[in-house]
C-alpha atoms as a PDB file:
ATOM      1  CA  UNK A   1      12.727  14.367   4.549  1.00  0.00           C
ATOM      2  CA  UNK A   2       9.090  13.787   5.230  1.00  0.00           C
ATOM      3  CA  UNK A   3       8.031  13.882   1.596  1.00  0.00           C
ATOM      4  CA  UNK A   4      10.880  11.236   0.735  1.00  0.00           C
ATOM      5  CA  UNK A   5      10.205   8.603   3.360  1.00  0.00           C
ATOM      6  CA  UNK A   6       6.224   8.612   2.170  1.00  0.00           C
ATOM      7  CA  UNK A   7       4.843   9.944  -1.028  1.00  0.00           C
ATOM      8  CA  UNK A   8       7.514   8.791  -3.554  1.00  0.00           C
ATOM      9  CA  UNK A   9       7.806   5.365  -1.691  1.00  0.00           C
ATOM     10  CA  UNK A  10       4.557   4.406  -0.882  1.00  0.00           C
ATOM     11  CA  UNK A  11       4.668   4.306  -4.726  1.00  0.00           C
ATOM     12  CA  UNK A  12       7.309   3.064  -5.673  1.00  0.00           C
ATOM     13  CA  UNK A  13       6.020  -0.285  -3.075  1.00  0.00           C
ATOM     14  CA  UNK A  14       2.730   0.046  -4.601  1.00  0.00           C
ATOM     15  CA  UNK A  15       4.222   0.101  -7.749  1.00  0.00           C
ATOM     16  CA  UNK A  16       6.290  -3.664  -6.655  1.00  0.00           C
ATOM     17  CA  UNK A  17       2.596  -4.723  -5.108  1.00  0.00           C
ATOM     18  CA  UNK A  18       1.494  -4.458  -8.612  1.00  0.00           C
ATOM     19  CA  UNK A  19       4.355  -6.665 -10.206  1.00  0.00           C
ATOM     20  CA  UNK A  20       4.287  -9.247  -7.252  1.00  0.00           C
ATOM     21  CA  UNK A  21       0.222  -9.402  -8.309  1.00  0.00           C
ATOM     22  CA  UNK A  22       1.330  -9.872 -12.101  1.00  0.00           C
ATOM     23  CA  UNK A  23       3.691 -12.526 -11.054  1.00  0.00           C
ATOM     24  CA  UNK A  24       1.112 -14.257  -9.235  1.00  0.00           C
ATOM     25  CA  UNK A  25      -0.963 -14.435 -11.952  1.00  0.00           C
ATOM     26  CA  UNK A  26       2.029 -16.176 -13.802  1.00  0.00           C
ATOM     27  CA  UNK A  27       1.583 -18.567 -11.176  1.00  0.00           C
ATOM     28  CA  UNK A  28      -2.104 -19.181 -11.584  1.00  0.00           C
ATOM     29  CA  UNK A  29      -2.202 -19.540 -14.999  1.00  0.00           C
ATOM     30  CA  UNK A  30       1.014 -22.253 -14.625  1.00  0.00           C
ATOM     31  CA  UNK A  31      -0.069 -23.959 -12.076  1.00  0.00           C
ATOM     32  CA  UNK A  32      -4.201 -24.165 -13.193  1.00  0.00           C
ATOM     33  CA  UNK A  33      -6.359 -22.110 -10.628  1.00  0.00           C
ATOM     34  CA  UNK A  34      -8.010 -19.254 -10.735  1.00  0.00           C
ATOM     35  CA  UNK A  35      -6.169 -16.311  -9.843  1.00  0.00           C
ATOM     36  CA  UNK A  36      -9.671 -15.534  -7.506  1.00  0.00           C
ATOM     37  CA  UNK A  37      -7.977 -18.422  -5.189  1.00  0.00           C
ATOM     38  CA  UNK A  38      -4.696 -16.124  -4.349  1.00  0.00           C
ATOM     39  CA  UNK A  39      -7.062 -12.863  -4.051  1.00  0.00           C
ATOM     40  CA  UNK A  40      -8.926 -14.970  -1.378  1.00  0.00           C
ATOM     41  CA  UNK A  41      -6.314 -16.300   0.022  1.00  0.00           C
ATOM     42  CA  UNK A  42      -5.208 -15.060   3.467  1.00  0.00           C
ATOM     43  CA  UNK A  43      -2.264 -16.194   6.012  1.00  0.00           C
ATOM     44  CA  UNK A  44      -4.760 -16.871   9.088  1.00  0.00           C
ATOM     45  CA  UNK A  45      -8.076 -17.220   9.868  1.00  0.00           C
ATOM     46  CA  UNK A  46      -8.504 -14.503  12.124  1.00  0.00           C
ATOM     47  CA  UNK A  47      -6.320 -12.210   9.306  1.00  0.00           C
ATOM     48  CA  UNK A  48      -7.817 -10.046   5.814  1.00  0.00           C
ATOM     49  CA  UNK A  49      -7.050 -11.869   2.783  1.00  0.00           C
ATOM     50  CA  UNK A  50      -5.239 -10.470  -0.267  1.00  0.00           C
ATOM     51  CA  UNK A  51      -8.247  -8.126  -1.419  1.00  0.00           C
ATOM     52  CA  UNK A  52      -8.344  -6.324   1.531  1.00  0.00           C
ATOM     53  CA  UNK A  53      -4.491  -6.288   2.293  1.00  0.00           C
ATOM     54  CA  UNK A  54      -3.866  -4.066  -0.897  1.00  0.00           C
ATOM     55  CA  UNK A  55      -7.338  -1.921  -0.131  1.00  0.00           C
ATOM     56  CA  UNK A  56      -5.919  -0.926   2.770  1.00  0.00           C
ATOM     57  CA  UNK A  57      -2.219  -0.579   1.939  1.00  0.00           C
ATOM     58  CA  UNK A  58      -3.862   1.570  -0.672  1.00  0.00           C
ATOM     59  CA  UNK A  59      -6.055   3.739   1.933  1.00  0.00           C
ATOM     60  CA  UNK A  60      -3.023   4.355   4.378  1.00  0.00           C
ATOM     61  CA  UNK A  61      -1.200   5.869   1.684  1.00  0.00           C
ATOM     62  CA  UNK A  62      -3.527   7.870   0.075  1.00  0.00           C
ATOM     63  CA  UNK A  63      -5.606   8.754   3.804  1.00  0.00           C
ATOM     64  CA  UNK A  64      -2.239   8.767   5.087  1.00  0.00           C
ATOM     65  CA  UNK A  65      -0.965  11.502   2.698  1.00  0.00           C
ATOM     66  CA  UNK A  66      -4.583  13.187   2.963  1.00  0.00           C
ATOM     67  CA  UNK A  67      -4.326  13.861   6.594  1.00  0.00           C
ATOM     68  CA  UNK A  68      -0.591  15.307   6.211  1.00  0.00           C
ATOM     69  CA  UNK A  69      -1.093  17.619   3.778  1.00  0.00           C
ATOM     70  CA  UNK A  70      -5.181  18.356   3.469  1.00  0.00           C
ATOM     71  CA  UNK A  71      -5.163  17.080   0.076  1.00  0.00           C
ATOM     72  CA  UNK A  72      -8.508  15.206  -0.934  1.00  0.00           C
ATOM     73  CA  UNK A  73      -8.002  11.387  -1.787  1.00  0.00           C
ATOM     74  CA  UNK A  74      -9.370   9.846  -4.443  1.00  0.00           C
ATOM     75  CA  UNK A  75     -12.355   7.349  -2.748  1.00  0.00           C
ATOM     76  CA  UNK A  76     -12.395   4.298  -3.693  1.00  0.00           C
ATOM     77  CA  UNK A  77     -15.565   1.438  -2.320  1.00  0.00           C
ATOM     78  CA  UNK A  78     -13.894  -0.954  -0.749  1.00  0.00           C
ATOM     79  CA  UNK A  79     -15.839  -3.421  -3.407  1.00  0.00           C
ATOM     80  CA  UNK A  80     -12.831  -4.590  -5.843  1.00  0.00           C
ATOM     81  CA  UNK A  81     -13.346  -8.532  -6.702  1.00  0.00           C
ATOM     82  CA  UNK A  82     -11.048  -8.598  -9.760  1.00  0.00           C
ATOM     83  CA  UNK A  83      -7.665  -8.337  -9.985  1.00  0.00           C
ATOM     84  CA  UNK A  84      -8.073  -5.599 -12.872  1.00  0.00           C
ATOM     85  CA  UNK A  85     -10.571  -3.743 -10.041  1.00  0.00           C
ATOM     86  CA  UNK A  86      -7.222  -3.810  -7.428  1.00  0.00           C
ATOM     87  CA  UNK A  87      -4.894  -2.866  -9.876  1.00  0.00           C
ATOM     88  CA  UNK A  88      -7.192   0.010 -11.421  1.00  0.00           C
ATOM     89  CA  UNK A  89      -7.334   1.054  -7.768  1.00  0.00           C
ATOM     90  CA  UNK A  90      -3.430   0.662  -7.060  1.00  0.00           C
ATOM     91  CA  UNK A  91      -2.489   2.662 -10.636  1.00  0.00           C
ATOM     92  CA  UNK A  92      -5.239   5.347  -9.499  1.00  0.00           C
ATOM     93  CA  UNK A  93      -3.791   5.648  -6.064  1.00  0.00           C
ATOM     94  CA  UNK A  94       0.050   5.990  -7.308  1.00  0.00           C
ATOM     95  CA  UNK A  95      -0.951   8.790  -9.419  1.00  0.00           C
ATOM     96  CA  UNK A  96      -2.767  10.418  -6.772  1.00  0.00           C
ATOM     97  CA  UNK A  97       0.986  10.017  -4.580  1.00  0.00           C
ATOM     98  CA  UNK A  98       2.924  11.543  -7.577  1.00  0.00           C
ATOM     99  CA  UNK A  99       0.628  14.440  -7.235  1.00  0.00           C
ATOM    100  CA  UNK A 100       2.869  15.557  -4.059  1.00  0.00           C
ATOM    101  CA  UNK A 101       5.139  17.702  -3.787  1.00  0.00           C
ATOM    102  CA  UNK A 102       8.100  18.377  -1.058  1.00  0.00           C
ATOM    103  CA  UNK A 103       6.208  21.899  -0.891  1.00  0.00           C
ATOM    104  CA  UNK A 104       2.826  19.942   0.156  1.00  0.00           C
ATOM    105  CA  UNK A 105       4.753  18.830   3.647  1.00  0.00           C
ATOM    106  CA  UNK A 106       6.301  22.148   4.984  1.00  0.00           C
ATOM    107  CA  UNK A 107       3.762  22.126   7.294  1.00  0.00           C
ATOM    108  CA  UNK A 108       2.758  18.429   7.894  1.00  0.00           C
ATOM    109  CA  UNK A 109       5.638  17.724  10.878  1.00  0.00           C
ATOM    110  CA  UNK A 110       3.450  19.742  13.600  1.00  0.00           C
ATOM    111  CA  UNK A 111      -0.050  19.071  12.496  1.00  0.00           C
ATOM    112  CA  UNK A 112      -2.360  17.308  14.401  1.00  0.00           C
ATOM    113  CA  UNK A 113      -3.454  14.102  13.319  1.00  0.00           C
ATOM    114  CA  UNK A 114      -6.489  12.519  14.386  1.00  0.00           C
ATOM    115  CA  UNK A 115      -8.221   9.001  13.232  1.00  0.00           C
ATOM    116  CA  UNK A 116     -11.656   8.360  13.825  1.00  0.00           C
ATOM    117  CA  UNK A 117     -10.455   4.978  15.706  1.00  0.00           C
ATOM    118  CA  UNK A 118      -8.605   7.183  18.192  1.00  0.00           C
ATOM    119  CA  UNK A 119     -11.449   8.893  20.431  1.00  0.00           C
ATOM    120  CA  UNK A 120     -10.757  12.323  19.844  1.00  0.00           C
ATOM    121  CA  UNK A 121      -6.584  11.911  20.169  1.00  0.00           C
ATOM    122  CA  UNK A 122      -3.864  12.824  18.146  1.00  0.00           C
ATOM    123  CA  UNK A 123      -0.600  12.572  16.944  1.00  0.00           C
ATOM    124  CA  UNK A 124       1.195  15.549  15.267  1.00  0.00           C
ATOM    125  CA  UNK A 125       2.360  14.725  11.746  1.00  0.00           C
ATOM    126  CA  UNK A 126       6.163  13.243  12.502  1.00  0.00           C
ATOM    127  CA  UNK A 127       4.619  10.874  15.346  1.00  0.00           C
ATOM    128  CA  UNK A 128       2.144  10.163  12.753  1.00  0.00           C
ATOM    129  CA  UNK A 129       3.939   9.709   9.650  1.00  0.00           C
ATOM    130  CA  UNK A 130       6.739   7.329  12.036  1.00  0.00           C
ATOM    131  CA  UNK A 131       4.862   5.778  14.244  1.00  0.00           C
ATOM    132  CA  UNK A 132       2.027   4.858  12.361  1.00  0.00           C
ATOM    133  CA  UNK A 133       1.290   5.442   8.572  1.00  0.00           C
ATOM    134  CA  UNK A 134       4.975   4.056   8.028  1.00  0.00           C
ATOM    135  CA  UNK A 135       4.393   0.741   9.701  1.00  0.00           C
ATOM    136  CA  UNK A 136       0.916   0.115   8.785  1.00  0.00           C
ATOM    137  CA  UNK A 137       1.685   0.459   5.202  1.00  0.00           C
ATOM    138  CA  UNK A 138       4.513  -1.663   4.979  1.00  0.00           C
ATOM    139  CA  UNK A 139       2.411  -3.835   7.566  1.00  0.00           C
ATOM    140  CA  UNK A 140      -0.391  -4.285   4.410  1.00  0.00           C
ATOM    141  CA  UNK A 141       2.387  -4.260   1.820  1.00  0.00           C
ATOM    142  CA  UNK A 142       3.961  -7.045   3.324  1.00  0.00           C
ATOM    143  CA  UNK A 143       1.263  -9.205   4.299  1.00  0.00           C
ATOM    144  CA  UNK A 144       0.129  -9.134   0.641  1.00  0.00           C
ATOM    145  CA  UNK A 145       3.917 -10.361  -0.241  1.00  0.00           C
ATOM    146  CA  UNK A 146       3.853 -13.500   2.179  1.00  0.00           C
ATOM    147  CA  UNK A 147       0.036 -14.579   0.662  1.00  0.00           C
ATOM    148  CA  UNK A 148       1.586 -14.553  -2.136  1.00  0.00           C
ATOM    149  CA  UNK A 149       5.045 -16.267  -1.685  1.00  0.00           C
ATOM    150  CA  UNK A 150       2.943 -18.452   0.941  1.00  0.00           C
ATOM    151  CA  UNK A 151       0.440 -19.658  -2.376  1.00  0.00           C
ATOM    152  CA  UNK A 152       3.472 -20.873  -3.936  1.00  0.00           C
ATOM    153  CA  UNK A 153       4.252 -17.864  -5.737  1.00  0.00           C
ATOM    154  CA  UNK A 154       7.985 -17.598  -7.133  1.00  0.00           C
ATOM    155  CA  UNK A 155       8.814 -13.962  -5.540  1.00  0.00           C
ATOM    156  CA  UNK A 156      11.499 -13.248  -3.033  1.00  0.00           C
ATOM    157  CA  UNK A 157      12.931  -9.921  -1.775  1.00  0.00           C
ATOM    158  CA  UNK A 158      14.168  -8.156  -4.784  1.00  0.00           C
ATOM    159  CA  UNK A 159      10.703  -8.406  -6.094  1.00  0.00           C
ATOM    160  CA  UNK A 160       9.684  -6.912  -2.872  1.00  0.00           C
ATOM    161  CA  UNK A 161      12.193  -4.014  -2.452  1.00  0.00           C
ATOM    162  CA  UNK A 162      12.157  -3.486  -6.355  1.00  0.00           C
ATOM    163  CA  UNK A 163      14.582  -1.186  -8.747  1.00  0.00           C
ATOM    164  CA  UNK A 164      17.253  -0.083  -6.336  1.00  0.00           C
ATOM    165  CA  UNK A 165      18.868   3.384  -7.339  1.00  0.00           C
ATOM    166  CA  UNK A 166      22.003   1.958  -7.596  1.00  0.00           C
ATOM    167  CA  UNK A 167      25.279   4.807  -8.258  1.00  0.00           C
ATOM    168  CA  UNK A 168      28.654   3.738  -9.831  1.00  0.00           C
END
């Protein structure tokens, strides 16, 4: 169940990030401006704009993943500018998350999880997985989705949830 709730949709929503970043350069290119302007863009002053909304929707999944399983991430330098450096980084880090396996979580439910932010504490690798590399990522994933839709840009929820595996 583990592998399922994380792996396999962190890209699948990376893979969405990546169309919603397409369709906002639709929007750019309509509308005149530079698609720098969205990348820059952020919802509050106090809040990371776009660039740094996908790095790090891109570092809790692959860290994320990392610290479940013992896996090395791919590193990455925090230094993207362009929109083909972010989506370089998002294709690089969805490969790295098809890389997994059900097999590569057996063990990841009871292992302790520490963060550097968390002064020597630690969650084992359910608490972690539910209680915090869930929500953060979608936290990231989503804030990237409202600079976007709040820039003008014509994407709404089925862009956000993506192909649904429908049955009939």
């Amino acid at each position: 169940m583990l592998y399922n709730l994380t792996a396999p949709q962190f890209a699948k929503m990376l893979q969405n990030l990546n169309r919603l970043l397409e369709k906002g350069v639709e929007h750019a290119t309509h509308k005149k401006f530079e698609v720098d302007v969205l990348l820059n863009s952020r919802l509050a002053p106090d809040q990371f704009n776009l660039i740094r909304q996908i790095q790090i929707a891109t570092d809790t999944a692959k860290l994320g993943m990392s610290r479940l399983t013992g896996k090395e991430a791919p590193k990455h330098e925090d230094n993207e500018k362009t929109l083909a450096e972010l989506q370089k980084r998002i294709h690089e880090v969805i490969t790295y998350l098809h890389s997994f396996s059900e097999m590569d979580l057996k063990d990841a439910t009871t292992k302790h999880i520490s963060h550097p932010r968390w002064d020597g504490k630690y969650l084992l690798g359910e608490e972690f997985a539910f209680q915090h590399l869930i929500p953060n990522f979608y936290f990231h994933i989503t804030t990237a989705y409202s600079i976007l839709r709040h820039n003008g840009v014509d994407i709404g929820k089925k862009d956000y949830l993506g192909e649904l595996p429908y049955k009939k």
